[in-house]
C-alpha atoms as a PDB file:
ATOM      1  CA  UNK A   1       0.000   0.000   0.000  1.00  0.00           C
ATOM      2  CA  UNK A   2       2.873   2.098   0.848  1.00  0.00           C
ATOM      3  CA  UNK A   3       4.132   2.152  -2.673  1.00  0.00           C
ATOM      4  CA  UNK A   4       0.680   2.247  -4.305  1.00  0.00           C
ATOM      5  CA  UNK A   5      -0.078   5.645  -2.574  1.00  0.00           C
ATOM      6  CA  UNK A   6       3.704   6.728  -2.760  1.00  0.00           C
ATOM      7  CA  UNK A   7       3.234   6.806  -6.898  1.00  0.00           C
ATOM      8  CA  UNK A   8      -0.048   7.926  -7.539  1.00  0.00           C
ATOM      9  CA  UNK A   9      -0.317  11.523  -8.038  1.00  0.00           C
ATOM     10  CA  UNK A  10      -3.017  13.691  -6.497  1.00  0.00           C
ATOM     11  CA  UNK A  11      -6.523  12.705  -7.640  1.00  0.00           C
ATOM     12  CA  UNK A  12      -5.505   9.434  -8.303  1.00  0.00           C
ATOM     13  CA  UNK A  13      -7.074   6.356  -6.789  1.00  0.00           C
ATOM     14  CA  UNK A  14      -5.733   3.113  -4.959  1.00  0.00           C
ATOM     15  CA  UNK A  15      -7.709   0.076  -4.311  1.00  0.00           C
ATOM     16  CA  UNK A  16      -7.509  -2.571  -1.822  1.00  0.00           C
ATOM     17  CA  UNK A  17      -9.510  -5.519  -2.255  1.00  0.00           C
ATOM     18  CA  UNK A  18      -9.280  -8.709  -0.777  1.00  0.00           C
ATOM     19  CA  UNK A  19     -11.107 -12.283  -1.635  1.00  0.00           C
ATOM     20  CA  UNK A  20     -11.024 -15.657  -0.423  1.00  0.00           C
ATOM     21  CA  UNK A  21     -12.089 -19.724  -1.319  1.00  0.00           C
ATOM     22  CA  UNK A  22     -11.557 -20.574   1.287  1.00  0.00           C
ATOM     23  CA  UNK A  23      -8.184 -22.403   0.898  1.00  0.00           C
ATOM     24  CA  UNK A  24      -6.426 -18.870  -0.383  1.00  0.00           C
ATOM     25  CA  UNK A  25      -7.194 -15.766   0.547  1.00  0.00           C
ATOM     26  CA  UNK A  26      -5.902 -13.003  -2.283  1.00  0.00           C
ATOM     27  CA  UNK A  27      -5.231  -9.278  -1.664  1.00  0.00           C
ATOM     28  CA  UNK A  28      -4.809  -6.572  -4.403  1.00  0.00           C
ATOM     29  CA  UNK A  29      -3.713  -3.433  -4.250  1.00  0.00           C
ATOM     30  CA  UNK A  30      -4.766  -1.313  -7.194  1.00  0.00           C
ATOM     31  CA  UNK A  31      -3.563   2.062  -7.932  1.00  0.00           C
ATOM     32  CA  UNK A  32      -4.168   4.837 -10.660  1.00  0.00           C
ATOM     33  CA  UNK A  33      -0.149   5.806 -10.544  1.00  0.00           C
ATOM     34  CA  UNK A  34       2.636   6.232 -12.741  1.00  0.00           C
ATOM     35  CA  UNK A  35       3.000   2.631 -13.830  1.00  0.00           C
ATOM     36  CA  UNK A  36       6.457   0.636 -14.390  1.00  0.00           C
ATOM     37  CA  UNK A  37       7.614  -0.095 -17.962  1.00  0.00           C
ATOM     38  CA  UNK A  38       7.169  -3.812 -19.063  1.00  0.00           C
ATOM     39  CA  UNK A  39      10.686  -4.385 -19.348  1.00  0.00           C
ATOM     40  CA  UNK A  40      11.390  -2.693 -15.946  1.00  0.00           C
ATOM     41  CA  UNK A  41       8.458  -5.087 -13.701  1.00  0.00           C
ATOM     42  CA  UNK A  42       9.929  -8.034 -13.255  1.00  0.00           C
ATOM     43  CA  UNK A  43      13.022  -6.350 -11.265  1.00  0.00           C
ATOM     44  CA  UNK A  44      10.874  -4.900  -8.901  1.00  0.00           C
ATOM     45  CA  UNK A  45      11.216  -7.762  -6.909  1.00  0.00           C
ATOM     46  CA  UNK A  46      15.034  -7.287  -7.056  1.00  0.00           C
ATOM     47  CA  UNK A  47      16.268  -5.650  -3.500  1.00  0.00           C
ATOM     48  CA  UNK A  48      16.829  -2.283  -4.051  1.00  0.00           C
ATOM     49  CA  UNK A  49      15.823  -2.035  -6.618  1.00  0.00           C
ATOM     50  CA  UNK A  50      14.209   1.143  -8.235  1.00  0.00           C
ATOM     51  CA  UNK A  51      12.869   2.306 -11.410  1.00  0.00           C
ATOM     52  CA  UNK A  52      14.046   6.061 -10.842  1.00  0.00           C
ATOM     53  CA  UNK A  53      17.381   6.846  -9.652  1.00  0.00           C
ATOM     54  CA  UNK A  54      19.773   8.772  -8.986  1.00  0.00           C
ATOM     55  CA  UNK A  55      19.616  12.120  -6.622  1.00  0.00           C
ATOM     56  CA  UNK A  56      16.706  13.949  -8.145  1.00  0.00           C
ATOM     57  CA  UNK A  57      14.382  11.370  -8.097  1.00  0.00           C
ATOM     58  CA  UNK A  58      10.887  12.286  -6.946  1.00  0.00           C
ATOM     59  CA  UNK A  59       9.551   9.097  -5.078  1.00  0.00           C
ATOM     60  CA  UNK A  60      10.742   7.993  -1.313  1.00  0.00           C
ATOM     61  CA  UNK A  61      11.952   4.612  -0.460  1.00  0.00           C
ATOM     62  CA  UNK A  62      14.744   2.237  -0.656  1.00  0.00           C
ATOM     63  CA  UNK A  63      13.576  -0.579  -2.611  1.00  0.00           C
ATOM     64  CA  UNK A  64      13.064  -3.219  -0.266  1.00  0.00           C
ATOM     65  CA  UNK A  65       9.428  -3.958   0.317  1.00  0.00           C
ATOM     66  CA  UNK A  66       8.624  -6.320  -2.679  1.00  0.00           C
ATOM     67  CA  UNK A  67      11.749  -8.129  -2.457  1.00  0.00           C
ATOM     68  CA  UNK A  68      10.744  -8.882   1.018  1.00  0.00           C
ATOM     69  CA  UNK A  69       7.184  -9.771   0.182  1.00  0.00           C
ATOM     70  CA  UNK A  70       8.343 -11.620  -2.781  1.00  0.00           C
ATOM     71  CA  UNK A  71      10.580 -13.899  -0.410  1.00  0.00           C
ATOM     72  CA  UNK A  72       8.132 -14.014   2.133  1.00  0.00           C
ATOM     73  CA  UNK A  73       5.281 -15.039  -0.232  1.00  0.00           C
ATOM     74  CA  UNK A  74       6.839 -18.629  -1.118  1.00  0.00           C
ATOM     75  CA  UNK A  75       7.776 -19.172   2.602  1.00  0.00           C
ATOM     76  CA  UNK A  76       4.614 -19.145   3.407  1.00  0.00           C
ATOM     77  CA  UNK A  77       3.023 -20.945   0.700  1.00  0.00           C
ATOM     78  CA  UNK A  78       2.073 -17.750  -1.516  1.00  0.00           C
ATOM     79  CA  UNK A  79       2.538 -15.907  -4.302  1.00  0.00           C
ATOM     80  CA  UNK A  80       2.861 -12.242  -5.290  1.00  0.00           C
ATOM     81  CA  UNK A  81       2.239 -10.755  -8.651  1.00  0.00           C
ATOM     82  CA  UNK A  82       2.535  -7.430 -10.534  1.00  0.00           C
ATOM     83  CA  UNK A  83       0.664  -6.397 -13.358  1.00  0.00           C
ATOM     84  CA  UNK A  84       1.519  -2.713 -14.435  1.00  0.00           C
ATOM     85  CA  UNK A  85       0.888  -0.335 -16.950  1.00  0.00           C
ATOM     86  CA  UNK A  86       2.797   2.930 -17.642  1.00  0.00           C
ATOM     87  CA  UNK A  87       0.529   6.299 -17.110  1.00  0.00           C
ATOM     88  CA  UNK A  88      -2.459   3.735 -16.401  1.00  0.00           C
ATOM     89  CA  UNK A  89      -1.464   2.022 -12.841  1.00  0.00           C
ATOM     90  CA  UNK A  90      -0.381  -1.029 -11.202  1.00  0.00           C
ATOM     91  CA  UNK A  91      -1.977  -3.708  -9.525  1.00  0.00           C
ATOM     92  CA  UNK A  92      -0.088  -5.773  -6.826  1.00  0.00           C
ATOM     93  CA  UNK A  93      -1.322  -8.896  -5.552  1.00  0.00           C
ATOM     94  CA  UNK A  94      -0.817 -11.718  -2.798  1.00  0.00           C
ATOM     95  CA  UNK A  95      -2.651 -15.077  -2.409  1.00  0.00           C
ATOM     96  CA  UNK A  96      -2.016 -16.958   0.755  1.00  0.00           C
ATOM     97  CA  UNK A  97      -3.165 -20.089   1.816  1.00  0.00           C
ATOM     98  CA  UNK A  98      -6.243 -19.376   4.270  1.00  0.00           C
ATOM     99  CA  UNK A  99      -5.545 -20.375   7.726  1.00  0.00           C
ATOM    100  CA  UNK A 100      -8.247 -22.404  10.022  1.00  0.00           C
ATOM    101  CA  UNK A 101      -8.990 -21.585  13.595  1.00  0.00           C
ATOM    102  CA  UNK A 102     -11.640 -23.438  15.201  1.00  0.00           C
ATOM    103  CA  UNK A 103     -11.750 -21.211  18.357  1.00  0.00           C
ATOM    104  CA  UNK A 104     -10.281 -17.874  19.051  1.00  0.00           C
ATOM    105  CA  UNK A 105      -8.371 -16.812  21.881  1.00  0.00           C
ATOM    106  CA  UNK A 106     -10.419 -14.051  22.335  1.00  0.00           C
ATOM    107  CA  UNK A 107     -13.492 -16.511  22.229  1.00  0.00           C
ATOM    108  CA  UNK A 108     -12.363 -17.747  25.579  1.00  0.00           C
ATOM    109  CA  UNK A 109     -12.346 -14.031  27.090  1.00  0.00           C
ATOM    110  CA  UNK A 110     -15.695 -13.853  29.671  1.00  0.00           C
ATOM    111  CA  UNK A 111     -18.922 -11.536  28.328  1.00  0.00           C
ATOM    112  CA  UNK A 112     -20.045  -8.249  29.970  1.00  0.00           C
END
């Protein structure tokens, strides 16, 4: 999300939707930014990776949250995808495998 409202300009939107099976559970983020060139999205997942550089460039950050996600994704049985389009927006998505609880630990917690 941090990225999402990071590059969308003023008046622009982002999105966050999230759906489930229930075996997966997949969350998008959805944004109305500046987009990342096709030849430039598959190395966001690259640590530190950024597609502006250099001193003058306009957006914060160090390039470290979708490596991390990306790693963490697989770990825990997941997967994270980018679809992007320059000028249009980008849409960033997780699917997880949907975890089962048959009592909460709050559940246990004694009513008013």
């Amino acid at each position: 999300m941090g990225n999402a409202i990071n590059f969308t300009p003023a008046g622009g939107r982002v999105t966050v939707r999230a759906e489930g099976d229930g075996d997966t559970i997949r969350i998008a983020v959805i944004d109305t930014g500046i987009g990342i060139p096709a030849d430039q999205v598959a190395r966001i997942f690259e640590p530190f990776f950024q597609v502006e550089r250099g001193p003058t460039r306009r957006y914060p950050g160090v390039g470290l949250g979708l490596s991390i996600a990306h790693d963490l994704a697989p770990a825990m049985r997941g997967d994270v995808r980018v679809v992007s389009e320059v000028d249009r927006g980008t849409t960033v998505w997780i699917a997880l495998p949907a975890a089962r609880a048959t009592s909460l630990p709050w559940s246990r917690c004694a009513s008013a």
